[in-house]
C-alpha atoms as a PDB file:
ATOM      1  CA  UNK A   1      55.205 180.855  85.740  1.00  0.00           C
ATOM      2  CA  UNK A   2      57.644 181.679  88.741  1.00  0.00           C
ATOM      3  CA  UNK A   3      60.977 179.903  89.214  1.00  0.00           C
ATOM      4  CA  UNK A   4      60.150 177.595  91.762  1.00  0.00           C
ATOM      5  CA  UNK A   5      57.499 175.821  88.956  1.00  0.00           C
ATOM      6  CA  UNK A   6      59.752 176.684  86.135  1.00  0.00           C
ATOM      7  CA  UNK A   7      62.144 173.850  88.445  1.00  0.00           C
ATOM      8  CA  UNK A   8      59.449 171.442  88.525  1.00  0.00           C
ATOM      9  CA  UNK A   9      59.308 170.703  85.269  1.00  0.00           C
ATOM     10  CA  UNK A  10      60.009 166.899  83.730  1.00  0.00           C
ATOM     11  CA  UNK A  11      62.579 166.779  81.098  1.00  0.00           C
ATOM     12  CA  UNK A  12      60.222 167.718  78.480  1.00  0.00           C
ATOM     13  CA  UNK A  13      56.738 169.698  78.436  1.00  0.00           C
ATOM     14  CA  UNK A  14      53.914 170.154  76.065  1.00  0.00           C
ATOM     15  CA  UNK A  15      54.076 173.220  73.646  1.00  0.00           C
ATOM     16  CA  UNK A  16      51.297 174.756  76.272  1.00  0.00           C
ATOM     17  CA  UNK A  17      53.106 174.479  79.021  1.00  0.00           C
ATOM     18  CA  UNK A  18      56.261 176.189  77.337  1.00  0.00           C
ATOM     19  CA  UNK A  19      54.306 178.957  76.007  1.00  0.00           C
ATOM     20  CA  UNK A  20      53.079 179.757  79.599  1.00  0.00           C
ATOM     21  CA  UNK A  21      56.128 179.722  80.602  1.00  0.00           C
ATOM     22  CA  UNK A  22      57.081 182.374  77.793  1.00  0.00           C
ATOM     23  CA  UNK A  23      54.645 183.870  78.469  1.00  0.00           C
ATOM     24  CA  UNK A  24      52.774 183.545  75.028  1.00  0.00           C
ATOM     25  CA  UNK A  25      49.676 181.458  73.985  1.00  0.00           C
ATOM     26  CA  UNK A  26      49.289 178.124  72.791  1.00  0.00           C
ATOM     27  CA  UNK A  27      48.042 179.042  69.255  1.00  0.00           C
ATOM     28  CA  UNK A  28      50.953 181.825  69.130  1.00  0.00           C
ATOM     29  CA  UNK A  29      53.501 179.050  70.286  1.00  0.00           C
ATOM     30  CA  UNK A  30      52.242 176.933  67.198  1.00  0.00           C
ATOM     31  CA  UNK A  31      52.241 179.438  64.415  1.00  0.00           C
ATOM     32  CA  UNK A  32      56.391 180.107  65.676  1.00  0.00           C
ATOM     33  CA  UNK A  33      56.749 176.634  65.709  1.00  0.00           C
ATOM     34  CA  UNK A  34      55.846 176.001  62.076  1.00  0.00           C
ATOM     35  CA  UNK A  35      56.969 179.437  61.153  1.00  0.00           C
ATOM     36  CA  UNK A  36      60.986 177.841  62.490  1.00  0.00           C
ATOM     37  CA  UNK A  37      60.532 180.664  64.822  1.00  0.00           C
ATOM     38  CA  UNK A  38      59.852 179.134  68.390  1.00  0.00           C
ATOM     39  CA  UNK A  39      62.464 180.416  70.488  1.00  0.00           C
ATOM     40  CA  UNK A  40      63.067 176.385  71.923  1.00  0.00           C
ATOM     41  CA  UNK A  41      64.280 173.706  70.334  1.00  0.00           C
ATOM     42  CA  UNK A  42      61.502 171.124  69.515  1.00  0.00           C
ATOM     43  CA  UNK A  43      61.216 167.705  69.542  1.00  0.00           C
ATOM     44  CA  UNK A  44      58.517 166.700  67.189  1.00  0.00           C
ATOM     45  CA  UNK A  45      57.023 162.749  67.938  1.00  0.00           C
ATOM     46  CA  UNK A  46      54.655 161.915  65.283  1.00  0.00           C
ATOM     47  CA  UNK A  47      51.478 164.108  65.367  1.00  0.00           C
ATOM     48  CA  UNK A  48      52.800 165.258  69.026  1.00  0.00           C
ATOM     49  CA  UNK A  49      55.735 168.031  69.995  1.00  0.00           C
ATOM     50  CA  UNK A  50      57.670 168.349  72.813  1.00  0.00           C
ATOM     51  CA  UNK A  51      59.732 170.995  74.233  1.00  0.00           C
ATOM     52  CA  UNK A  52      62.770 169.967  76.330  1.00  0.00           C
ATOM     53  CA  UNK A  53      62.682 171.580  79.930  1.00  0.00           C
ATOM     54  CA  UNK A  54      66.568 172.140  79.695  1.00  0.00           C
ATOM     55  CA  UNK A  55      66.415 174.253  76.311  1.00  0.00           C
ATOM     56  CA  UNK A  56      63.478 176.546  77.866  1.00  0.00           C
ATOM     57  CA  UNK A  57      65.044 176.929  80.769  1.00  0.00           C
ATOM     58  CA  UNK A  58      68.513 178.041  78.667  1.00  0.00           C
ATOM     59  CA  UNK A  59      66.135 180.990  76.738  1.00  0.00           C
ATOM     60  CA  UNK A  60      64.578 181.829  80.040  1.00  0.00           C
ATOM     61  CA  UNK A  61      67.947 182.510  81.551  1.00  0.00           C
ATOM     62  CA  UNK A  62      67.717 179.580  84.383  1.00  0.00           C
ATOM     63  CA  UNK A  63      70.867 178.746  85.027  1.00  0.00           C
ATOM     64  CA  UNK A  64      72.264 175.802  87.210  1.00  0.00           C
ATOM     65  CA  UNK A  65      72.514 177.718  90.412  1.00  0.00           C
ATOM     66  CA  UNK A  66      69.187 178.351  90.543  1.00  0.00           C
ATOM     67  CA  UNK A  67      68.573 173.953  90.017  1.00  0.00           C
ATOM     68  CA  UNK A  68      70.856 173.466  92.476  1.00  0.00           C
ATOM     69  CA  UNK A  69      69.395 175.640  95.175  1.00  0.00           C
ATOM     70  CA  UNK A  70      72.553 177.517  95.274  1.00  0.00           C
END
């Protein structure tokens, strides 16, 4: 996932679309989360989790600049 999508993202994603963007598979991204070991805070809803865009883009070394357009 380049930069330019990384920026598109709403406030929160779906554990897929976070473990594109790490650049590790879905069923990978699920055995860290229940391991604790996801590498981005989660926000579990129910039977659903969500991954807030801010906290991936914090481990993925994003920083405001680049939002901006800086």
């Amino acid at each position: 996932m380049g930069l330019e999508e990384l920026l598109a993202l709403p406030a929160t994603v779906n554990v897929a679309t976070a473990a594109r963007a790490l650049g590790i598979g879905r069923d990978k991204a699920y055995q860290l989360i229940k391991a604790d070991e996801f590498p981005v805070a989660t926000l579990p809803l129910g039977s659903t989790v969500r991954v807030p865009t801010v906290a991936l883009w914090k481990v993925l070394g994003v920083d405001k600049a680049d939002r901006s357009g800086a």
